[in-house]
Protein backbone atom coordinates (compact mmCIF):
# COMPACT_ATOMS: atom_id res chain seq x y z
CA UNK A 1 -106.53 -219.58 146.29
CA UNK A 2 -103.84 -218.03 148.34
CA UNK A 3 -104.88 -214.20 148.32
CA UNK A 4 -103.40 -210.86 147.83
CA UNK A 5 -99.96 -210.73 148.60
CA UNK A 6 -97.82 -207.77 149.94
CA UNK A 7 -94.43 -206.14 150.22
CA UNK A 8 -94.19 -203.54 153.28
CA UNK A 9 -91.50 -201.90 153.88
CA UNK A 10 -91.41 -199.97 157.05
CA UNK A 11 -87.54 -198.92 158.36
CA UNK A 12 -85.68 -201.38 155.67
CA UNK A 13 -87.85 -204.30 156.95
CA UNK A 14 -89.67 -205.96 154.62
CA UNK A 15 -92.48 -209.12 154.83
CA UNK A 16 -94.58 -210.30 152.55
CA UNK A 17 -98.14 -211.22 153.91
CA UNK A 18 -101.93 -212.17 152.61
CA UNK A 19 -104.75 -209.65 152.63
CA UNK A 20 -103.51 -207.50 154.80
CA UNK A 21 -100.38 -204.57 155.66
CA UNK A 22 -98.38 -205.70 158.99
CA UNK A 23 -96.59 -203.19 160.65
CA UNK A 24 -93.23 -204.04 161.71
CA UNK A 25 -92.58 -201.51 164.63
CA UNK A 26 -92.63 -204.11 167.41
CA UNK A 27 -90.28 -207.00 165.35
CA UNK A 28 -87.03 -206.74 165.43
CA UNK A 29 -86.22 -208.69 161.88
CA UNK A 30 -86.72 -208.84 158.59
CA UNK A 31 -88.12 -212.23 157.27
CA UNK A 32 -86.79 -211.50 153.63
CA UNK A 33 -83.13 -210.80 154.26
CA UNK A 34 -83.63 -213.18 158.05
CA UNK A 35 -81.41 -210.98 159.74
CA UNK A 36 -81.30 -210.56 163.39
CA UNK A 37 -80.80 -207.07 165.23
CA UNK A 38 -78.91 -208.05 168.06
CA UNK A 39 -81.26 -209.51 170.63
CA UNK A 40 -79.74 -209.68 174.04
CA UNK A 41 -80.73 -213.49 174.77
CA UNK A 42 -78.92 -216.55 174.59
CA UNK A 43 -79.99 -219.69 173.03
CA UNK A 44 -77.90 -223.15 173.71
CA UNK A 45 -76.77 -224.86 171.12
CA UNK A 46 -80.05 -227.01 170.61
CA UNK A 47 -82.43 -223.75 170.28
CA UNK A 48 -79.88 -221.88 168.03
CA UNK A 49 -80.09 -225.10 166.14
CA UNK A 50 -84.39 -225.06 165.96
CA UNK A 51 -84.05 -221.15 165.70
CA UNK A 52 -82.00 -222.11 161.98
CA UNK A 53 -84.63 -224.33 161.09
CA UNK A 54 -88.08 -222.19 162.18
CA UNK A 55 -86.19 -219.24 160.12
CA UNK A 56 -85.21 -221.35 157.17
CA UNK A 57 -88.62 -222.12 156.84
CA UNK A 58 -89.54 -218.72 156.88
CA UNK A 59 -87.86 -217.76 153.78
CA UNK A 60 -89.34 -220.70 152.40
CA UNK A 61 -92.68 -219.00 152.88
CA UNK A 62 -91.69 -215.86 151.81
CA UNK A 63 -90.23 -217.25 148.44
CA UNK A 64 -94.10 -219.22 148.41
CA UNK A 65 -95.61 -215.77 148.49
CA UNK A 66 -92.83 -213.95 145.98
CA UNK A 67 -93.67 -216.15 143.22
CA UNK A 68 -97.59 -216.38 144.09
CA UNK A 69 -98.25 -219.13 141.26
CA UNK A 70 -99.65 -222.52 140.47
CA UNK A 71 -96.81 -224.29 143.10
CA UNK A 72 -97.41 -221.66 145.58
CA UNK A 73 -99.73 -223.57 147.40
CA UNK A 74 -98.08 -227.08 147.21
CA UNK A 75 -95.18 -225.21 149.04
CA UNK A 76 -97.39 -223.36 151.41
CA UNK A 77 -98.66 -226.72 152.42
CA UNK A 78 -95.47 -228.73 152.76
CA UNK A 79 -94.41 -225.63 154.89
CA UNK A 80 -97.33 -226.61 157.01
CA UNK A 81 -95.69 -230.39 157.71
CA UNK A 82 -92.63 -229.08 158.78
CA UNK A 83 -94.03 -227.11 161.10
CA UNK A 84 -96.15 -229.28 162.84
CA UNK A 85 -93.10 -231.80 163.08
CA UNK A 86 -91.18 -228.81 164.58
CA UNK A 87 -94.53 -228.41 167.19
CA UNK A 88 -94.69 -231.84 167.72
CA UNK A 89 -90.89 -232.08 169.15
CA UNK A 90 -90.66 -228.59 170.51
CA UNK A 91 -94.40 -227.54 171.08
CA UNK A 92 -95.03 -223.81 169.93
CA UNK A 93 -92.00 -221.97 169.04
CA UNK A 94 -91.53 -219.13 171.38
CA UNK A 95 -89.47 -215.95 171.75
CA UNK A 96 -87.27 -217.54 174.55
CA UNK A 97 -86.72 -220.44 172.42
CA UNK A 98 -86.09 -218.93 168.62
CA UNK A 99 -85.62 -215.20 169.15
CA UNK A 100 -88.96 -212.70 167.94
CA UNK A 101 -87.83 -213.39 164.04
CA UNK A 102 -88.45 -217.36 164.61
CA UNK A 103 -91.60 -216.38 166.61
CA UNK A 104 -92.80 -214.78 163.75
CA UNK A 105 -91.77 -217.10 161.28
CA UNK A 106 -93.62 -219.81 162.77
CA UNK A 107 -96.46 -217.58 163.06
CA UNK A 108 -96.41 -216.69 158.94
CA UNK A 109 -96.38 -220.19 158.27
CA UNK A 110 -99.72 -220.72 160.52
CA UNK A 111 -101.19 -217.53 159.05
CA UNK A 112 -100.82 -218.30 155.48
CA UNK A 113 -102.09 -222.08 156.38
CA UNK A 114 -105.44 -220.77 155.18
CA UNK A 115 -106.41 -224.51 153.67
CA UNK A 116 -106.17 -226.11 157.01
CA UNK A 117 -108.15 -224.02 159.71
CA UNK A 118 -107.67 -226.90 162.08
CA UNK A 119 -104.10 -226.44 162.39
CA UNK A 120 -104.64 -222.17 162.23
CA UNK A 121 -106.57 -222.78 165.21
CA UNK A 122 -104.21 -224.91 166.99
CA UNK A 123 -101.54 -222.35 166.16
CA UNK A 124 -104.18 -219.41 167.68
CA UNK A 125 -104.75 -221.63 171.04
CA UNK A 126 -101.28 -222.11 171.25
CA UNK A 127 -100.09 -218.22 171.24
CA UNK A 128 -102.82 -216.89 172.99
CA UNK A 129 -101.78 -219.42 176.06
CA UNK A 130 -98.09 -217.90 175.43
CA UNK A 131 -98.81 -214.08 175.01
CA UNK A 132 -99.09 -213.54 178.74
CA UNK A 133 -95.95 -214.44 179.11
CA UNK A 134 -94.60 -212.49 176.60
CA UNK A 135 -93.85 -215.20 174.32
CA UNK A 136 -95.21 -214.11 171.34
CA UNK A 137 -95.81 -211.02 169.14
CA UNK A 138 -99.19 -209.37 170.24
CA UNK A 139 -99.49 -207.96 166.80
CA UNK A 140 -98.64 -211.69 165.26
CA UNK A 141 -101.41 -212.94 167.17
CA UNK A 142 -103.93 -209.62 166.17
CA UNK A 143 -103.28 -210.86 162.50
CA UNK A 144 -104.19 -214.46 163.23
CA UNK A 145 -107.51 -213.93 165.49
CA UNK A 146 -108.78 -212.17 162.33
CA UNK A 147 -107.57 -214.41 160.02
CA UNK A 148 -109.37 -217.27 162.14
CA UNK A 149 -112.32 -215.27 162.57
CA UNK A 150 -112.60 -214.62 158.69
CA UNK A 151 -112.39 -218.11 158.33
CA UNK A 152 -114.95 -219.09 160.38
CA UNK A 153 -117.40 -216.26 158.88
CA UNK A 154 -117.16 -214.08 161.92
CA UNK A 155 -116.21 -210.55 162.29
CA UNK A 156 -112.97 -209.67 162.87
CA UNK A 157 -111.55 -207.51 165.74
CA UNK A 158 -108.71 -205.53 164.07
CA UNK A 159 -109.52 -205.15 161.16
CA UNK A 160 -106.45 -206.46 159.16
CA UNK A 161 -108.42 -208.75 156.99
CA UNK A 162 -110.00 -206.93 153.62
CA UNK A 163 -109.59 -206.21 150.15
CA UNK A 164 -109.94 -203.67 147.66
CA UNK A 165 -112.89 -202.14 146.23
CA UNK A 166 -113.09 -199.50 143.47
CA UNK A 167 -109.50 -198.60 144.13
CA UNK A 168 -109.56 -198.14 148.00
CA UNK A 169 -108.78 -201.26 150.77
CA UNK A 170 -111.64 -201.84 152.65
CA UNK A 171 -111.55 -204.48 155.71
CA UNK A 172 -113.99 -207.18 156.08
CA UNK A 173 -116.51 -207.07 158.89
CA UNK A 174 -115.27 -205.85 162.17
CA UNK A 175 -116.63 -206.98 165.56
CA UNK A 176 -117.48 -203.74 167.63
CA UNK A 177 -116.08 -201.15 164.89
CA UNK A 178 -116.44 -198.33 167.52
CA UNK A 179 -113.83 -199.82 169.56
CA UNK A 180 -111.54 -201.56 166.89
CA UNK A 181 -108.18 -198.80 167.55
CA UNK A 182 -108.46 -199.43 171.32
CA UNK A 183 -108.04 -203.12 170.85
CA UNK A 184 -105.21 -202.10 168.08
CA UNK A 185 -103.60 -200.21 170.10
CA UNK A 186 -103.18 -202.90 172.45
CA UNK A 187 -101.87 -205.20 170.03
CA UNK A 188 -99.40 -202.11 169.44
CA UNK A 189 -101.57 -201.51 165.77
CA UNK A 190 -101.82 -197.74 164.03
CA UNK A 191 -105.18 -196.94 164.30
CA UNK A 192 -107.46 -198.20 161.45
CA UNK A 193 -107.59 -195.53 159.27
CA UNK A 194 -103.98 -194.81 159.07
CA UNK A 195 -104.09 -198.91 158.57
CA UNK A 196 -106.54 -198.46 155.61
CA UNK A 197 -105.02 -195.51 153.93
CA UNK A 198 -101.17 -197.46 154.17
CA UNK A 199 -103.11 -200.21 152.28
CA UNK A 200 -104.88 -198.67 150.03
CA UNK A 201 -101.84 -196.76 148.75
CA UNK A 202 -99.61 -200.05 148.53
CA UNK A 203 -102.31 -202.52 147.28
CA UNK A 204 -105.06 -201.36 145.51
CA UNK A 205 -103.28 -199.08 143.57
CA UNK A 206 -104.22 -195.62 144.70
CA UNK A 207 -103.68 -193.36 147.28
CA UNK A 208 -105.99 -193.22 150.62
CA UNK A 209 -107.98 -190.69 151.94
């Protein structure tokens, strides 16, 4: 079972993503269209090279998630191998190496690996050891630790995880709701309820309160 997928379009970038809406404020790219904004690094010749690959892959998993049927998952999974080959070789794709749009196409890969937790959690390990050196999204890594958590049957802390009841998007569990926007504002999230009412218009089919 792959989920509920999603088109967001925030500023003419779109990305198509599981169970949750992911604000695109803080990435630079759009995974659909893969097209870069300019960044102001420089890759040599062997990263640019990777940087083609991680983002190739990326449409790959965004085509997975367009057609959402019986071969979505097959695809998902191969998606899965190549990435790990990539990891193996490279270790965890970061910003320095691939640019933020093949950050974060290595990171939709890992987040729509939902039928191998083993590897989701290797991916998890992996960017929270790179996110304090600004290697990695902070929002990317938000949408994962729920993910995981949701997984595991644990509360989540952002709240990005959920699903739609009687026409309005409600998250799953949250770990210390009364704190949830501080830690998404951190992870430079809109606070929850804007994050409910944004899905709730564009998923379940009516508009938030």
């Amino acid at each position: 079972h792959i989920g509920i997928w999603l088109v967001f379009n925030e500023s003419n970038r779109k990305l198509l993503h599981g169970n949750g809406v992911i604000p695109m404020k803080a990435v630079c790219f759009g995974v659909l269209a893969l097209v870069s904004c300019g960044a102001t690094f420089q890759l040599d010749a062997a990263d640019s090279s990777l940087r083609a690959q991680i983002l190739a892959l990326g449409e790959k998993d965004q085509a997975a998630m367009r057609a959402h049927d019986a071969s979505s998952e097959a695809a998902l999974k191969s998606h899965v191998v190549e990435l790990k080959a990539i990891i193996k070789q490279h270790g965890w794709p970061t910003i320095a190496q691939v640019g933020t749009d093949g950050a974060q196409a290595a990171w939709l890969v890992a987040q729509h690996a939902d039928f191998d937790l083993s590897f989701q959690l290797e991916a998890l390990n992996a960017m929270e050891a790179l996110a304090p050196k600004a290697q990695v999204n902070l929002a990317d890594l938000a949408y994962l630790r729920d993910r995981v958590a949701r997984a595991q049957g644990k509360p989540q802390m952002y709240g990005s995880q959920g699903e739609c009841k009687n026409g309005v998007w409600q998250p799953f569990p949250i770990d210390k709701p009364e704190s949830v926007d501080q830690r998404r504002q951190v992870a430079s999230m809109k606070p929850i309820a804007d994050y409910i009412a944004q899905a709730t218009r564009m998923m379940c089919g009516a508009k938030g309160h």
